[in-house]
Protein backbone atom coordinates (compact mmCIF):
# COMPACT_ATOMS: atom_id res chain seq x y z
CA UNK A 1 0.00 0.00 0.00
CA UNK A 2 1.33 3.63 -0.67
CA UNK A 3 1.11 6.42 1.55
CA UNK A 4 0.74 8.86 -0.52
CA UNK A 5 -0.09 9.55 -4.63
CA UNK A 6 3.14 10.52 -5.04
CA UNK A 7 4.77 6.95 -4.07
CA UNK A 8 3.72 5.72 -7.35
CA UNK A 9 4.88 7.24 -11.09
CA UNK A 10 2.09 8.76 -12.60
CA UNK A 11 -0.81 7.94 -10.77
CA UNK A 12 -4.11 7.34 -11.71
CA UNK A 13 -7.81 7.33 -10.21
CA UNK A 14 -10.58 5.26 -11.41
CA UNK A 15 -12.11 8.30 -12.33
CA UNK A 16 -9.30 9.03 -14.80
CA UNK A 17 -9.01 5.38 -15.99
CA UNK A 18 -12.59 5.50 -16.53
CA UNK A 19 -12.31 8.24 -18.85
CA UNK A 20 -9.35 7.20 -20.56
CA UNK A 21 -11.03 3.85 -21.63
CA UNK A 22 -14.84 4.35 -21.56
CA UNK A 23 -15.43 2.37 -19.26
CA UNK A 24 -17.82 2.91 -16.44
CA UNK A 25 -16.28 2.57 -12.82
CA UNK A 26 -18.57 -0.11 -11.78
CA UNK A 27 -16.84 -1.91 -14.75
CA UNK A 28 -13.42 -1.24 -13.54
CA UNK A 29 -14.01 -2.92 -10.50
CA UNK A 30 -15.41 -5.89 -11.70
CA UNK A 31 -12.64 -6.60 -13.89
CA UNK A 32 -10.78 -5.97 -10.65
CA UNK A 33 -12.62 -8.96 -8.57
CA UNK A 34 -12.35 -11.00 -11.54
CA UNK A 35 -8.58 -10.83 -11.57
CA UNK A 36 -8.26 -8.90 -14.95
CA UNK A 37 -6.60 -5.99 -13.81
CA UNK A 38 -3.15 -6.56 -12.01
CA UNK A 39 -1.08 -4.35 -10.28
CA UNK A 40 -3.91 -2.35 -9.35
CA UNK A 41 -3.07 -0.53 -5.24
CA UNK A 42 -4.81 1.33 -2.75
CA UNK A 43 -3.69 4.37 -0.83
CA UNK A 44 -3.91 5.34 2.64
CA UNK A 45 -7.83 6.05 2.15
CA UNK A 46 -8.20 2.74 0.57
CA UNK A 47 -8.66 4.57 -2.95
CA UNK A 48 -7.03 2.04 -5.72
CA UNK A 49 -4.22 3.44 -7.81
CA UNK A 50 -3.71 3.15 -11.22
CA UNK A 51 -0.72 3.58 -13.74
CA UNK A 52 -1.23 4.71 -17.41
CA UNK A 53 -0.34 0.94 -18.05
CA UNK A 54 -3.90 -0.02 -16.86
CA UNK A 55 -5.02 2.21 -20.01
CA UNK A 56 -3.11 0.03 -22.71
CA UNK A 57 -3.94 -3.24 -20.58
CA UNK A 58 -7.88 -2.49 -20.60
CA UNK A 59 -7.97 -1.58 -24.37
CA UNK A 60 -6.25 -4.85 -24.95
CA UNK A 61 -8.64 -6.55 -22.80
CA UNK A 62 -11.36 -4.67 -24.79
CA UNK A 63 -9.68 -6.30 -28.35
CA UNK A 64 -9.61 -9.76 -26.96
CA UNK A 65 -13.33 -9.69 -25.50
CA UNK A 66 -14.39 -8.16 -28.91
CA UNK A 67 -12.56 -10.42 -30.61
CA UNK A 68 -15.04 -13.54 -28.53
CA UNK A 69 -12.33 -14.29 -25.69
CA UNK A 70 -14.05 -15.70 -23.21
CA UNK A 71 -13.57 -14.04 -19.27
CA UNK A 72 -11.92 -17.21 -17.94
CA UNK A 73 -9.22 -17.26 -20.92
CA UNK A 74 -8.84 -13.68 -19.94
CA UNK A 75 -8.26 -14.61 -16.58
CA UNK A 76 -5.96 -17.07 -17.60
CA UNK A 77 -3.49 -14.73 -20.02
CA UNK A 78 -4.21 -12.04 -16.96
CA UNK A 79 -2.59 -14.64 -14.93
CA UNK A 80 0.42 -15.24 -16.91
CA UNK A 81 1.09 -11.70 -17.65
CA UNK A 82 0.74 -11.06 -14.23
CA UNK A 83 3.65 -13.57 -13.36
CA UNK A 84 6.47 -11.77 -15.85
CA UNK A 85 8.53 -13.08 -18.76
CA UNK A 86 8.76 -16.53 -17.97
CA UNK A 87 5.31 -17.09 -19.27
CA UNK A 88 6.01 -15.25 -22.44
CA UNK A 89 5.35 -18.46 -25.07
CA UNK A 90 3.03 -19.44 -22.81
CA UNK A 91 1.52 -16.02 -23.41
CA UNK A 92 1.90 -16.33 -27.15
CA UNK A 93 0.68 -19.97 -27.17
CA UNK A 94 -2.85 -19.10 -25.66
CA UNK A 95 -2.69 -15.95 -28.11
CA UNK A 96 -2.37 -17.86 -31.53
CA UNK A 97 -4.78 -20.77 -30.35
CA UNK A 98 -7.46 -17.60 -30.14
CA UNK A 99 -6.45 -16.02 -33.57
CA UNK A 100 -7.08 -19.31 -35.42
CA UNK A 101 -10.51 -19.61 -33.52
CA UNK A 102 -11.41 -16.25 -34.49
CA UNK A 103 -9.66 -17.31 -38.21
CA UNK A 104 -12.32 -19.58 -38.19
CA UNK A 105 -15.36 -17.71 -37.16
CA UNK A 106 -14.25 -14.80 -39.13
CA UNK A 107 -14.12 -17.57 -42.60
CA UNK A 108 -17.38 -18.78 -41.40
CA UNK A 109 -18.53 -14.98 -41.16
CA UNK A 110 -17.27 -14.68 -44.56
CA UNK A 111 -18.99 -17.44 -45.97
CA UNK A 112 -22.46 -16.45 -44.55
CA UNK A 113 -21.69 -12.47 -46.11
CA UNK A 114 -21.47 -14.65 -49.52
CA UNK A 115 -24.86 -16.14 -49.03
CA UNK A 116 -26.08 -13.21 -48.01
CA UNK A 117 -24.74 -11.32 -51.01
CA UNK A 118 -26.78 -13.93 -53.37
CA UNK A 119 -29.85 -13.00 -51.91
CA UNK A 120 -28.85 -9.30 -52.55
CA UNK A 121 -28.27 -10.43 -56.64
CA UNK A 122 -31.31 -12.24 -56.36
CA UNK A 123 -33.69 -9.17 -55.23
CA UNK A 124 -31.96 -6.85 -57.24
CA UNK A 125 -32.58 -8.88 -60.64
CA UNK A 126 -35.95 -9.16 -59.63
CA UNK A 127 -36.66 -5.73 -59.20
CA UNK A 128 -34.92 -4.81 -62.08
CA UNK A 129 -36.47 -7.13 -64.44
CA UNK A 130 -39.79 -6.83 -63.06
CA UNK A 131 -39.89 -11.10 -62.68
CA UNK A 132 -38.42 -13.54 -60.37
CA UNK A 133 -35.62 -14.82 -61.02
CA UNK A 134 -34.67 -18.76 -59.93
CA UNK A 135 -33.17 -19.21 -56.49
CA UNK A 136 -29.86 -18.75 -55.83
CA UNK A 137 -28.03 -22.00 -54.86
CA UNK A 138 -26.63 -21.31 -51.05
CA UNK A 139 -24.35 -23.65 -50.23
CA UNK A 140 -24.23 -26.38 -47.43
CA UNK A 141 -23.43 -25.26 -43.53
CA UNK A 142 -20.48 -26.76 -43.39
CA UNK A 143 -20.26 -25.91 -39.34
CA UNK A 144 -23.22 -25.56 -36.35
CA UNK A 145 -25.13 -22.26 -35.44
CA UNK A 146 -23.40 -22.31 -32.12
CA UNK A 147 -19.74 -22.25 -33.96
CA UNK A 148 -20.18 -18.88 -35.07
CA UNK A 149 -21.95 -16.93 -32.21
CA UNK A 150 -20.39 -14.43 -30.52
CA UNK A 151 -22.45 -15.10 -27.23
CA UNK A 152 -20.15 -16.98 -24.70
């Protein structure tokens, strides 16, 4: 614990880290319980200190949960990062496992745009011929519903 705001480089309030990131306070301290946000101290008055590191570390947060990364793998690169360089292919292990998930959903994305795009054709040859044209053939799901949400 410091004594003072001055014991730490550049501090920070939630306030300010709120601001910085757009997230709302409440948030900030949830990410706090759920271990997301290391490093994080308190001062004499029990108020938490931050360092403009949080800033960088909760927009990356913000990529990764964007990008479908589930709290608990959060938790679990939060973890490592939190326990220095030795963990650093571990890091980059858990990193590229989620880039060819999201690979995957974002070819799977792709693939539904393409059907979605023959329905386009398909609507605007009828309207512009004044008859309906045959179906377009969409292809086969080649994966489950539940593959490509982004709910987790």
């Amino acid at each position: 614990m410091f004594s003072s705001l001055a014991a730490l480089p550049d501090p920070l309030l939630i306030g300010d880290i709120a601001e910085a990131t757009g997230r709302s306070i409440h948030t900030l301290r949830w990410y706090e319980r759920q271990g997301l946000l290391p490093g994080v101290y308190r001062d004499r008055g029990n108020r938490r200190i931050y360092r403009p590191a949080h800033i960088g570390w909760l927009r990356f947060l913000a990529r990764l949960k964007r990008t479908g990364m589930t709290v608990g793998e959060m938790k679990v690169y939060a973890d490592l990062t939190a326990q220095g360089g030795k963990t650093a292919s571990s890091r980059e292990r858990l990193l590229v496992q989620h880039r060819a998930k999201l690979d995957q959903r974002i070819e799977t994305l792709m693939e539904a745009r393409d059907v979605i795009d023959l329905k386009i054709e398909f609507y605007r040859a009828w309207q512009a011929t004044g008859q309906r044209p045959p179906e377009p053939n969409v292809p086969a799901l080649t994966d489950s519903p539940a593959d490509i949400s982004s709910d987790r």
